[in-house]
Protein backbone atom coordinates (compact mmCIF):
# COMPACT_ATOMS: atom_id res chain seq x y z
CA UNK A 1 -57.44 48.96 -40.47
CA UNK A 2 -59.75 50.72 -42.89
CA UNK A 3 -61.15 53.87 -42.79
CA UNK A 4 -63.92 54.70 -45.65
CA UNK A 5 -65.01 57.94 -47.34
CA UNK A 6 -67.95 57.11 -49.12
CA UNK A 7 -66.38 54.18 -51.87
CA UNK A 8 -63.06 54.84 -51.24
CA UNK A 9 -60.64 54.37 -48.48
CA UNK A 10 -57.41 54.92 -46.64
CA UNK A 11 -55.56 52.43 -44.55
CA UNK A 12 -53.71 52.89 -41.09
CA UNK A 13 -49.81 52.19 -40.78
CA UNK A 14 -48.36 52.57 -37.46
CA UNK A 15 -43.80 53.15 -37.67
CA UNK A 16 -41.58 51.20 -34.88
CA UNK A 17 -37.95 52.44 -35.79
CA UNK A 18 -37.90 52.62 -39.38
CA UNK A 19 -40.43 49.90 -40.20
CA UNK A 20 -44.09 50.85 -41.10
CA UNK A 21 -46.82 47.72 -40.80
CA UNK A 22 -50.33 47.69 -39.45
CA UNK A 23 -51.33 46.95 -35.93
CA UNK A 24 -50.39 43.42 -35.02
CA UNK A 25 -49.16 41.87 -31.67
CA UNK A 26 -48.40 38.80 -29.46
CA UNK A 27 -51.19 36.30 -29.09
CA UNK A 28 -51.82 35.82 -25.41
CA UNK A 29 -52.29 32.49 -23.50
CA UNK A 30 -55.89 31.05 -24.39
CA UNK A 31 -56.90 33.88 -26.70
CA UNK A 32 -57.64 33.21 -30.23
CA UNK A 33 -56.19 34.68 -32.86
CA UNK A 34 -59.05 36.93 -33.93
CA UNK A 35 -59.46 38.09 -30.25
CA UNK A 36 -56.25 38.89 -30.60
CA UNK A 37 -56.38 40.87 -33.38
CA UNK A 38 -59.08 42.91 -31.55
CA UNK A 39 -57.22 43.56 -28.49
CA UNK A 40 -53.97 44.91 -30.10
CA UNK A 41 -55.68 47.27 -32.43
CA UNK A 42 -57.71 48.70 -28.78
CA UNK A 43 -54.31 48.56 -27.06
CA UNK A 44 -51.38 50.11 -30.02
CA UNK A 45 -54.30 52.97 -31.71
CA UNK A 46 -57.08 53.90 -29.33
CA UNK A 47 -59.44 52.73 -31.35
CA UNK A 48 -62.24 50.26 -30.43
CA UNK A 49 -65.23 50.87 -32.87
CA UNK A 50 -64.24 47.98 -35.54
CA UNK A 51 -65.94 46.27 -38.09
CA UNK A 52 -64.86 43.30 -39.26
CA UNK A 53 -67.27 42.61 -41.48
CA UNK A 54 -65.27 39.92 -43.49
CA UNK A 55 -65.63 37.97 -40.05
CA UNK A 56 -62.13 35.93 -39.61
CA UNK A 57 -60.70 35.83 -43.12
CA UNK A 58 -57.25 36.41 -42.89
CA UNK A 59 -53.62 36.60 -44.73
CA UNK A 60 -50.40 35.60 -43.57
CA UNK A 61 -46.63 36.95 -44.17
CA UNK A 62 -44.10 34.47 -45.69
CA UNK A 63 -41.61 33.77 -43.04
CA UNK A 64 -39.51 36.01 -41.64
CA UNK A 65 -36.69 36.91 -39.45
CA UNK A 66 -36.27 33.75 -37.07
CA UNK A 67 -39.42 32.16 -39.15
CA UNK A 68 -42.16 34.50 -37.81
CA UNK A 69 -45.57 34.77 -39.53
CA UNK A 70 -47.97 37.70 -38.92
CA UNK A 71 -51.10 36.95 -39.52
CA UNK A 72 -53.48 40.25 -40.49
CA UNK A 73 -56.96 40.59 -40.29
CA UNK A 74 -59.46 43.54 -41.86
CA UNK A 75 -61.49 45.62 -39.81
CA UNK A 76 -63.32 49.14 -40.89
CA UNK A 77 -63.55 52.05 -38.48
CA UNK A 78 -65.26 55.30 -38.76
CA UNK A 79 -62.91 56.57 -36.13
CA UNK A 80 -59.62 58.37 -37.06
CA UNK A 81 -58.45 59.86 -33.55
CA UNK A 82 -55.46 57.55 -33.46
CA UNK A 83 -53.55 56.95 -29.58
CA UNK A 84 -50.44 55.79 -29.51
CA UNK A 85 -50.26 54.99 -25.77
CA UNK A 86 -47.47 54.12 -23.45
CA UNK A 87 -46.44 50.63 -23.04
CA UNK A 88 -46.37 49.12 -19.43
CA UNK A 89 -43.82 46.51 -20.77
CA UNK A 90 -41.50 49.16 -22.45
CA UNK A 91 -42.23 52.52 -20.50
CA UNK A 92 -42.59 54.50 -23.91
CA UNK A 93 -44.83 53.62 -27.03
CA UNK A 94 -44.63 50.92 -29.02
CA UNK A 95 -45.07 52.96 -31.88
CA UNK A 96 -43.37 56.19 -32.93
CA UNK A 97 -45.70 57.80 -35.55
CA UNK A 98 -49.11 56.81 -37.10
CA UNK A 99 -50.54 57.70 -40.26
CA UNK A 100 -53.80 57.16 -42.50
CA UNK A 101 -52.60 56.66 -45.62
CA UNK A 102 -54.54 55.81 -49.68
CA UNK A 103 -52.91 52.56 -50.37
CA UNK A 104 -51.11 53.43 -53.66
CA UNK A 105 -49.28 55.73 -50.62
CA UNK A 106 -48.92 53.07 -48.13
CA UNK A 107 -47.01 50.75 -50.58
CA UNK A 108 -43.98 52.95 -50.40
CA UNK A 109 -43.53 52.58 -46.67
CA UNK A 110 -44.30 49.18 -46.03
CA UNK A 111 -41.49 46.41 -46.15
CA UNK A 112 -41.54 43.62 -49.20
CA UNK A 113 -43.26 41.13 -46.93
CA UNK A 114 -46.29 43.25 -45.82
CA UNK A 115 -47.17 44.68 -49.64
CA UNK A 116 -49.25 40.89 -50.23
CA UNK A 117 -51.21 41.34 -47.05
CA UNK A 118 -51.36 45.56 -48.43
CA UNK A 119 -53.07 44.71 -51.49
CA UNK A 120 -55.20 41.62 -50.30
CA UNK A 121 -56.64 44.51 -47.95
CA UNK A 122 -57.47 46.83 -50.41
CA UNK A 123 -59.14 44.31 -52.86
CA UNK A 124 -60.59 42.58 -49.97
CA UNK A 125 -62.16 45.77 -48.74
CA UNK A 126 -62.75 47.30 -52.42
CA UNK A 127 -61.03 50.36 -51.95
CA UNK A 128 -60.22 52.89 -54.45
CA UNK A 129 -57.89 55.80 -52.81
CA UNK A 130 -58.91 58.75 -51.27
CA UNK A 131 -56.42 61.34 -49.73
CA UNK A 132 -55.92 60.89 -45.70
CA UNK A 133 -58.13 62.55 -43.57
CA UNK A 134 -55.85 65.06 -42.16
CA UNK A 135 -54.19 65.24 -45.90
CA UNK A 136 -51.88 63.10 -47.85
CA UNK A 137 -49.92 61.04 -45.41
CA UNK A 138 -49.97 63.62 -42.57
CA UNK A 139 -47.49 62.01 -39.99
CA UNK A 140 -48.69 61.70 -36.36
CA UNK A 141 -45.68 61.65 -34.24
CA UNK A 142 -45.53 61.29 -30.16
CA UNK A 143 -43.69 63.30 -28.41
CA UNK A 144 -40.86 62.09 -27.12
């Protein structure tokens, strides 16, 4: 997810635990990938307003854990309001904190395997970095 500020942008991380990656989910039966992709975003941040205006491209993750690949795509928003909703399956949110962050900033949260898919999204989206719209790497957290 990438939010722009004239030529420069910030990116959104979303923190489970202690682990920082982007919005990604389960695919459900019959639905594409990209749908997918769509749907999580909508259901983990709130937002619905995307662009993905490099249509389907994607990157994958090198295997990991039990030999799971996450598969990112790159969409622009203009929105920032970020919702970190309650999950019918788990009763709480999925995700404990959100932030917009200038990718130079995001590479210092994000685990080994997600720093390829990282910088294919910035040169991908041509981003230079701009601070986060709330300031540097202003945490959202939800209240527990």
């Amino acid at each position: 997810m990438v939010h722009r500020v004239k030529d420069r942008c910030v990116c959104l991380l979303l923190r489970a635990y202690n682990y920082w990656d982007f919005p990604k989910g389960l695919v459900e039966l019959g639905e594409a990938s990209f749908q997918a992709a769509r749907r999580e975003v909508r259901e983990e941040t709130g937002l619905s307003r995307l662009d993905f205006r490099w249509g389907p491209a994607y990157q994958e993750t090198e295997p990991y854990g039990r030999g799971k690949v996450a598969r990112y795509y790159v969409a622009e928003t203009r929105e920032t309001h970020v919702v970190l909703p309650v999950s019918p399956e788990l009763g709480r949110p999925e995700h404990d904190e959100y932030r917009w962050l200038a990718f130079d900033e995001a590479r210092s949260l994000v685990a080994p395997r997600v720093l390829p898919i990282l910088d294919w999204a910035e040169q991908l989206a041509g981003c230079a970095t701009v601070p986060a719209p709330d300031g540097p790497g202003t945490p959202k957290s939800v209240p527990r």
